[in-house]
PDB file of N, CA and C in Angstrom:
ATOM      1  N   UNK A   1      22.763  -3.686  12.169  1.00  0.00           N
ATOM      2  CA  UNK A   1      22.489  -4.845  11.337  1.00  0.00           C
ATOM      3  C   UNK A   1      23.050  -4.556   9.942  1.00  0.00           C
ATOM      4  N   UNK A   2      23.767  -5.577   9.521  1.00  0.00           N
ATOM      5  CA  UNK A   2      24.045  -5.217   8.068  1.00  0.00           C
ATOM      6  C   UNK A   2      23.361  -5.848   6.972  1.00  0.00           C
ATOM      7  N   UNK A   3      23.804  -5.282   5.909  1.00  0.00           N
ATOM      8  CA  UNK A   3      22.663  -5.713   5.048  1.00  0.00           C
ATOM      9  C   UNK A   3      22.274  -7.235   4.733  1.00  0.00           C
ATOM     10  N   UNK A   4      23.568  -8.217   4.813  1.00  0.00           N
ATOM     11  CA  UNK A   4      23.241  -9.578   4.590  1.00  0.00           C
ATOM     12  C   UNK A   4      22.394 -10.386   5.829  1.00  0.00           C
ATOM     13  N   UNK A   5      22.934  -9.365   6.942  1.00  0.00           N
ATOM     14  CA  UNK A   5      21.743  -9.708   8.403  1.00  0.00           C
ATOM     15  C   UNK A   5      20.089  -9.386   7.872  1.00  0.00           C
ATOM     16  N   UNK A   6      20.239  -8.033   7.395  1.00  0.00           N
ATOM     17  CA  UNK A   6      18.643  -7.924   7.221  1.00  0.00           C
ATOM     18  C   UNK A   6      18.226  -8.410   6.083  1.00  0.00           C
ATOM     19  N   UNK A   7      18.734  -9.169   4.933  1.00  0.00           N
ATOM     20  CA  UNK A   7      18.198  -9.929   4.163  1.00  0.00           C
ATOM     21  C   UNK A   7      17.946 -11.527   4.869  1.00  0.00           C
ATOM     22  N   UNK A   8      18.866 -11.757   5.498  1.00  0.00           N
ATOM     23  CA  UNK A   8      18.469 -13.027   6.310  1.00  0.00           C
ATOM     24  C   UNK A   8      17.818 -12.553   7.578  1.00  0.00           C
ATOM     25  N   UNK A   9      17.358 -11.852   7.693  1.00  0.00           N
ATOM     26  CA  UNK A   9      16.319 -11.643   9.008  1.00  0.00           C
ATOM     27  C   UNK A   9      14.781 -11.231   7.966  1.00  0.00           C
ATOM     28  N   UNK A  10      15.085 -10.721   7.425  1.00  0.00           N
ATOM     29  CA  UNK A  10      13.655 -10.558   6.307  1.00  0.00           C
ATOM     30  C   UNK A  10      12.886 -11.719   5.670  1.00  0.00           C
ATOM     31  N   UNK A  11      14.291 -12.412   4.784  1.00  0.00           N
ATOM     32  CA  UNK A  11      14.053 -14.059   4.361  1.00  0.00           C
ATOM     33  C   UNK A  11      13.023 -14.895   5.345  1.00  0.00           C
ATOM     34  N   UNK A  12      13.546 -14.648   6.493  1.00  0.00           N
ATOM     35  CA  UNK A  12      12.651 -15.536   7.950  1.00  0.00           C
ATOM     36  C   UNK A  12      11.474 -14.974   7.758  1.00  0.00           C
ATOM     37  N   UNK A  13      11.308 -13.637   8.193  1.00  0.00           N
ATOM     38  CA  UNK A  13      10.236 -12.829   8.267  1.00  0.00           C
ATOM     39  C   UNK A  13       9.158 -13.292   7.299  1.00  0.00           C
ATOM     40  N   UNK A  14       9.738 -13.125   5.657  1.00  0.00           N
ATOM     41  CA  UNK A  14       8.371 -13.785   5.205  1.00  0.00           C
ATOM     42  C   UNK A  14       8.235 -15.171   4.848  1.00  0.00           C
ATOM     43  N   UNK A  15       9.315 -15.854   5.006  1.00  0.00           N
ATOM     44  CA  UNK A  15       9.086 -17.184   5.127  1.00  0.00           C
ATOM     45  C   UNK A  15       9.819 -17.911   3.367  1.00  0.00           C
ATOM     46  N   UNK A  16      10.731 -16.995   2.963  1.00  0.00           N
ATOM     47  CA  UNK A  16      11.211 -17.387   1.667  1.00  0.00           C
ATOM     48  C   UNK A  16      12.642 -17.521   1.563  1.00  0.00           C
ATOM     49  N   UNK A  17      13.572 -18.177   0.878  1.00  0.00           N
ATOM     50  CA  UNK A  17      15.125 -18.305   0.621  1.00  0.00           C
ATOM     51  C   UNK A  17      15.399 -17.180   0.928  1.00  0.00           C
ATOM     52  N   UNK A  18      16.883 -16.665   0.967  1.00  0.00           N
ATOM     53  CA  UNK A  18      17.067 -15.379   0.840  1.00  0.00           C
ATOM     54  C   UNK A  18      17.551 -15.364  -0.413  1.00  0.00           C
ATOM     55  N   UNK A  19      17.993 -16.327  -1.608  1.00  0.00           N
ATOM     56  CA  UNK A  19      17.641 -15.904  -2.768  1.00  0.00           C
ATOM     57  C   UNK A  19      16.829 -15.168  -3.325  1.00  0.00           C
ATOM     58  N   UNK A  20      15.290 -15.564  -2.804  1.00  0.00           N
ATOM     59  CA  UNK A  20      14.247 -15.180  -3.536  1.00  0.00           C
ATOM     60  C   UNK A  20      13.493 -14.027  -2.714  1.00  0.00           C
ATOM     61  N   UNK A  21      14.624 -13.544  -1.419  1.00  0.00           N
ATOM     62  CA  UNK A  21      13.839 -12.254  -0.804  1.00  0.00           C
ATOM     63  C   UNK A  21      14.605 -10.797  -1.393  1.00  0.00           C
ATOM     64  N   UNK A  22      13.776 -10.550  -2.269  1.00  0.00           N
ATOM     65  CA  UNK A  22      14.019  -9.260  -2.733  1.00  0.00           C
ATOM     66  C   UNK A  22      12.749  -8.667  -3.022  1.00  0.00           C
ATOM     67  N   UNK A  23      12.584  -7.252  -3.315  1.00  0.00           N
ATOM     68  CA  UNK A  23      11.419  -6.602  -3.132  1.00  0.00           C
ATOM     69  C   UNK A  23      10.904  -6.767  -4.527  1.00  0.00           C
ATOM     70  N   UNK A  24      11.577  -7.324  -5.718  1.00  0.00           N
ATOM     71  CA  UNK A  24      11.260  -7.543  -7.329  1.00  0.00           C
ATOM     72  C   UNK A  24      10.544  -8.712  -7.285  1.00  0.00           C
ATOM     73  N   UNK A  25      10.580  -9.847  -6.228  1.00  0.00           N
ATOM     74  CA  UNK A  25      10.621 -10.995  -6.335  1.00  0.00           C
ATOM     75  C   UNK A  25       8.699 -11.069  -5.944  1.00  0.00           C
ATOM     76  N   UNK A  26       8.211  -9.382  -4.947  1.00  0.00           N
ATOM     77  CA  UNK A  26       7.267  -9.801  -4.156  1.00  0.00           C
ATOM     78  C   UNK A  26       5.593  -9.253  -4.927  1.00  0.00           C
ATOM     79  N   UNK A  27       5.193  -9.839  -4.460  1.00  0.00           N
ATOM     80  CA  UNK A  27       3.079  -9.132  -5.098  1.00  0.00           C
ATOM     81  C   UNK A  27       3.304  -8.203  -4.200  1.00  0.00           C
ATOM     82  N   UNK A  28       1.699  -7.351  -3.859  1.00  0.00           N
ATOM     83  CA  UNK A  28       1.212  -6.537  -3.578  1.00  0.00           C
ATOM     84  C   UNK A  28       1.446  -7.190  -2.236  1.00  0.00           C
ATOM     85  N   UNK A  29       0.772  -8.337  -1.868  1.00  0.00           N
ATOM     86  CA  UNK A  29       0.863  -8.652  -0.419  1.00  0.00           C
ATOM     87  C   UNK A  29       1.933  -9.119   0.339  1.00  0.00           C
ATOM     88  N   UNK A  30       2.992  -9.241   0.004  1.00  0.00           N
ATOM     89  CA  UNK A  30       4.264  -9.945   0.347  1.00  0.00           C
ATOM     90  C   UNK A  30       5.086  -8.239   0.396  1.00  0.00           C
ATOM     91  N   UNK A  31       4.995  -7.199  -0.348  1.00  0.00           N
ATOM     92  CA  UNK A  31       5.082  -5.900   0.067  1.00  0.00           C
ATOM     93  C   UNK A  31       4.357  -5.411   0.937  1.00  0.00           C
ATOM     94  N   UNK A  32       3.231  -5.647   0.998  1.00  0.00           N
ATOM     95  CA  UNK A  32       2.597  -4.891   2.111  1.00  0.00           C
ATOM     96  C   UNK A  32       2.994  -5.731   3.954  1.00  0.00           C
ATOM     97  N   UNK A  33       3.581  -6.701   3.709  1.00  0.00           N
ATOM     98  CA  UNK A  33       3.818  -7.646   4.961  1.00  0.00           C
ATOM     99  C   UNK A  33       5.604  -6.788   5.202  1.00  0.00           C
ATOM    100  N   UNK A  34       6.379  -6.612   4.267  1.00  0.00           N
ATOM    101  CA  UNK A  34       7.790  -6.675   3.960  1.00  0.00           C
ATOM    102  C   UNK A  34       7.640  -5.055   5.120  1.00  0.00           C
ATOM    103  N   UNK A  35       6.598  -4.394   4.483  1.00  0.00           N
ATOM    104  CA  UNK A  35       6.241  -2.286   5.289  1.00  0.00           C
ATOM    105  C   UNK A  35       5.344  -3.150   6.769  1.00  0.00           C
ATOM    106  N   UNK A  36       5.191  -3.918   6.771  1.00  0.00           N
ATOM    107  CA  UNK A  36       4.656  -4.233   7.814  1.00  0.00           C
ATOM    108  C   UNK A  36       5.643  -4.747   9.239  1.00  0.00           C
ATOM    109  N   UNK A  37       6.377  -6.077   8.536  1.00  0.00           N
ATOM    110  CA  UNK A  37       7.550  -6.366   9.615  1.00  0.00           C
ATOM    111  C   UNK A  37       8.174  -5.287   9.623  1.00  0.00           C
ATOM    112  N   UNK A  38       8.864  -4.382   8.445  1.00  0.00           N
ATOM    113  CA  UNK A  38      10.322  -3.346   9.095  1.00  0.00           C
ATOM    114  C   UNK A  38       9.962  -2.371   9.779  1.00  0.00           C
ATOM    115  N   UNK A  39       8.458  -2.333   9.807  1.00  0.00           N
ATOM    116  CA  UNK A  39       8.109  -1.054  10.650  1.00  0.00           C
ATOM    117  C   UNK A  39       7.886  -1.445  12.355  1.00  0.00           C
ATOM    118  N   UNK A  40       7.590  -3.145  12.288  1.00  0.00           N
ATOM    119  CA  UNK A  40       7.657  -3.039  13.547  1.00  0.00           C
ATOM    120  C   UNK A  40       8.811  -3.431  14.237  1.00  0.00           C
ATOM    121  N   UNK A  41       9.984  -4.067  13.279  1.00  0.00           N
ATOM    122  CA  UNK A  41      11.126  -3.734  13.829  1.00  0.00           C
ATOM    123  C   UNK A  41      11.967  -2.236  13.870  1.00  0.00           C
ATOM    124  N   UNK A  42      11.976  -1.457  13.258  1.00  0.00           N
ATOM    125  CA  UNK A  42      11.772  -0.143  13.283  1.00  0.00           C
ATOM    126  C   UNK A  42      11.589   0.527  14.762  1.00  0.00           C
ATOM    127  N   UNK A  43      10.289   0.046  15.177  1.00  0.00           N
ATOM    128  CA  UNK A  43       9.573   0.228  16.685  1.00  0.00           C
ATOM    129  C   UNK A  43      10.502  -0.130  17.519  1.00  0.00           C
ATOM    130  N   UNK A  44      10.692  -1.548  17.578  1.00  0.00           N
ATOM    131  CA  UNK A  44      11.540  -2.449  18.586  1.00  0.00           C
ATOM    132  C   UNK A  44      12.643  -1.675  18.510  1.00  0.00           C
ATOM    133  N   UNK A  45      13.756  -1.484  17.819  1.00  0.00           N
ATOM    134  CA  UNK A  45      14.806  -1.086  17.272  1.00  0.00           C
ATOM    135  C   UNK A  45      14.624   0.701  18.193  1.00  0.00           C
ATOM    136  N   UNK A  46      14.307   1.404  18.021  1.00  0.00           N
ATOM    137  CA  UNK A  46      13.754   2.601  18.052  1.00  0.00           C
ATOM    138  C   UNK A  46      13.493   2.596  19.670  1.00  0.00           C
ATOM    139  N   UNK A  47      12.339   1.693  20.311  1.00  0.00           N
ATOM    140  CA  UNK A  47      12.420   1.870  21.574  1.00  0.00           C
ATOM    141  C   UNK A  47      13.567   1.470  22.540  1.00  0.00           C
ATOM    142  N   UNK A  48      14.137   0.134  22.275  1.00  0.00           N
ATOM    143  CA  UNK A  48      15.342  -0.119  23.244  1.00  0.00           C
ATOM    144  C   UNK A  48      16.173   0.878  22.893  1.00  0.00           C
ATOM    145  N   UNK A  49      16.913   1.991  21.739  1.00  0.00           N
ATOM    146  CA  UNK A  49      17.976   2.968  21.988  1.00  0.00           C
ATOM    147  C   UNK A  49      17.062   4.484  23.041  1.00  0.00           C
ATOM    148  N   UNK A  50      15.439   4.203  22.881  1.00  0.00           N
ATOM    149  CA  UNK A  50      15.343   5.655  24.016  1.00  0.00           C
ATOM    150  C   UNK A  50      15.206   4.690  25.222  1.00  0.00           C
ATOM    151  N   UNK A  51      15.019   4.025  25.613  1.00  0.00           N
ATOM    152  CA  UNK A  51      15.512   3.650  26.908  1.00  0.00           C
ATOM    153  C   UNK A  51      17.145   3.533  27.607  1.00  0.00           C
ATOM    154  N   UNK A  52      17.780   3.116  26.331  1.00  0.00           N
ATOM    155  CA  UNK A  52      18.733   3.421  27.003  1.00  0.00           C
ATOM    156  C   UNK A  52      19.020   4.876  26.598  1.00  0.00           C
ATOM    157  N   UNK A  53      19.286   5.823  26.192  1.00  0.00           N
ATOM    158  CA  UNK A  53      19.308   7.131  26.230  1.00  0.00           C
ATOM    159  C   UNK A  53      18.757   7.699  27.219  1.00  0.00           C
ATOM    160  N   UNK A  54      17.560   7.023  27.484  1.00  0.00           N
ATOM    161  CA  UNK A  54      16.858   8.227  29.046  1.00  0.00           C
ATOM    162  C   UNK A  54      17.341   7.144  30.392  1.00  0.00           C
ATOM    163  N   UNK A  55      18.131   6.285  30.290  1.00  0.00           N
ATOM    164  CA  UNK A  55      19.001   5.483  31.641  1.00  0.00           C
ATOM    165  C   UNK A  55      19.873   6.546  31.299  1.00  0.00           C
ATOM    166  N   UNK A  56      20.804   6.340  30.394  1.00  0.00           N
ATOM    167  CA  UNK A  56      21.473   7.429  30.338  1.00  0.00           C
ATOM    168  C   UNK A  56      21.735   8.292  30.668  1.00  0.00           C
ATOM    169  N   UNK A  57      20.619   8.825  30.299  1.00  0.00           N
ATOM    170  CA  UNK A  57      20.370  10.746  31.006  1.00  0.00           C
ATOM    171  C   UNK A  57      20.176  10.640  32.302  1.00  0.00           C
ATOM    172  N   UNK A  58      19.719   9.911  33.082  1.00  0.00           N
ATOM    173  CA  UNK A  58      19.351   9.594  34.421  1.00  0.00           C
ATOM    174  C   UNK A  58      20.393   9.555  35.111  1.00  0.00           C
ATOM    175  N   UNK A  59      21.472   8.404  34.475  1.00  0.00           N
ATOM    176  CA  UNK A  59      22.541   8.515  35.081  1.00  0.00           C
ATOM    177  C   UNK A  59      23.535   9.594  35.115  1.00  0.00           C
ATOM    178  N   UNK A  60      23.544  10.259  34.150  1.00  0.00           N
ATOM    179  CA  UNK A  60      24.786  11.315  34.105  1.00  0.00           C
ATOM    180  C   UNK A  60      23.865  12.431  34.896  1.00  0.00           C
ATOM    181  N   UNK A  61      22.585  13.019  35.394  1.00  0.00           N
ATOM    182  CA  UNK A  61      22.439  14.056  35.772  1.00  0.00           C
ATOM    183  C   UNK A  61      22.220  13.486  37.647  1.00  0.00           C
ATOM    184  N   UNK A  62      21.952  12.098  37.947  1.00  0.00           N
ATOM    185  CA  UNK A  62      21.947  11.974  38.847  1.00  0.00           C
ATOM    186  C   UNK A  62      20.436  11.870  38.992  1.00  0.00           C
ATOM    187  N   UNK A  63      19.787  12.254  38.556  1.00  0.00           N
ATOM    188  CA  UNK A  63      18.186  12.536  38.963  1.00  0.00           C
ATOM    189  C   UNK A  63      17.225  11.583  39.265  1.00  0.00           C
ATOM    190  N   UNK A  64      17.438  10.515  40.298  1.00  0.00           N
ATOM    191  CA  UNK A  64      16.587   9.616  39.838  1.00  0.00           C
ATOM    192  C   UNK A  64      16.146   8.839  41.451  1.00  0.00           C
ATOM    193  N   UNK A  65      14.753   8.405  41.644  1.00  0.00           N
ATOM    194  CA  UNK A  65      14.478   8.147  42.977  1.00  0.00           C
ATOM    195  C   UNK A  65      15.365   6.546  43.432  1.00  0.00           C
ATOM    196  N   UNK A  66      14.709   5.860  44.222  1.00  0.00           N
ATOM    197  CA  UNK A  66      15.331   4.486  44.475  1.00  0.00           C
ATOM    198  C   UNK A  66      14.886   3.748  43.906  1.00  0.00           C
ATOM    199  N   UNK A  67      14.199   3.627  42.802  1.00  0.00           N
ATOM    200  CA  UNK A  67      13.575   2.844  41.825  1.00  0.00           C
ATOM    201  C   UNK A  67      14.524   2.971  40.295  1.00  0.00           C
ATOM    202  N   UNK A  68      15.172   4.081  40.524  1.00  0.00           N
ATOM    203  CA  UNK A  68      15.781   4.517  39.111  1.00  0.00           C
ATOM    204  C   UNK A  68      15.154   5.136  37.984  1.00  0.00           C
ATOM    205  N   UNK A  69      13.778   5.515  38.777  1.00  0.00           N
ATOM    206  CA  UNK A  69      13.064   6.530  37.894  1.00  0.00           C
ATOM    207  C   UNK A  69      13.718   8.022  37.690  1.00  0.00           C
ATOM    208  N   UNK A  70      13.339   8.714  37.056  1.00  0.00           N
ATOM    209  CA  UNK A  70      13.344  10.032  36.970  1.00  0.00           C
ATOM    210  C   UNK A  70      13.049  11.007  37.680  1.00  0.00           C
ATOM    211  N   UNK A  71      13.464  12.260  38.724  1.00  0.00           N
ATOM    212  CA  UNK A  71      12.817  12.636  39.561  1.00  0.00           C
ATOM    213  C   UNK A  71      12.777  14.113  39.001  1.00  0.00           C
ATOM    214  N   UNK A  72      11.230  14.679  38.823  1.00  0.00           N
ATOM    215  CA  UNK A  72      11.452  16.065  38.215  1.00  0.00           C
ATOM    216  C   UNK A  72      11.780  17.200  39.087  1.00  0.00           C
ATOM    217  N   UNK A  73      12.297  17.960  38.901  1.00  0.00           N
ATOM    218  CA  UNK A  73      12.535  18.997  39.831  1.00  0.00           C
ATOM    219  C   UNK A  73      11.574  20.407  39.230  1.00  0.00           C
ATOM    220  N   UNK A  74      10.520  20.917  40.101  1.00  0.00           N
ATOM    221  CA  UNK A  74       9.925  21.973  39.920  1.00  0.00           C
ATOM    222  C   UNK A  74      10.262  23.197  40.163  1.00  0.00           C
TER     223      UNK A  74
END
């Protein structure tokens, strides 16, 4: 995402122009919402690359039942 994406994805987020979305612009609570959305996009963001990283790994070692799970070897 680049930065004019995440100012217009933020803008949405709290519901203001993207003129007026900047972190100078916000109170206490419009910051505490701003650590609130990026963290749970953060999450989102964060979990779809380890899923695909552990498909990934699955695929290149081969290891995996007929479901496409993981199969451990003891």
């Amino acid at each position: 995402m680049q930065r004019t994406e995440a100012y217009a994805w933020l803008a949405t987020e709290m519901g203001v122009h993207e003129k007026r979305c900047h972190i100078g612009f916000f109170d206490l609570d419009q910051c505490l919402k701003v650590a609130q959305v990026s963290m749970e996009m953060f999450e989102d963001l964060t979990a779809d690359h380890r899923v695909h990283d552990q498909k990934r790994i699955i695929h290149l070692s081969g290891n995996s039942n007929s479901r496409g799970m993981p199969c451990h070897v003891i």
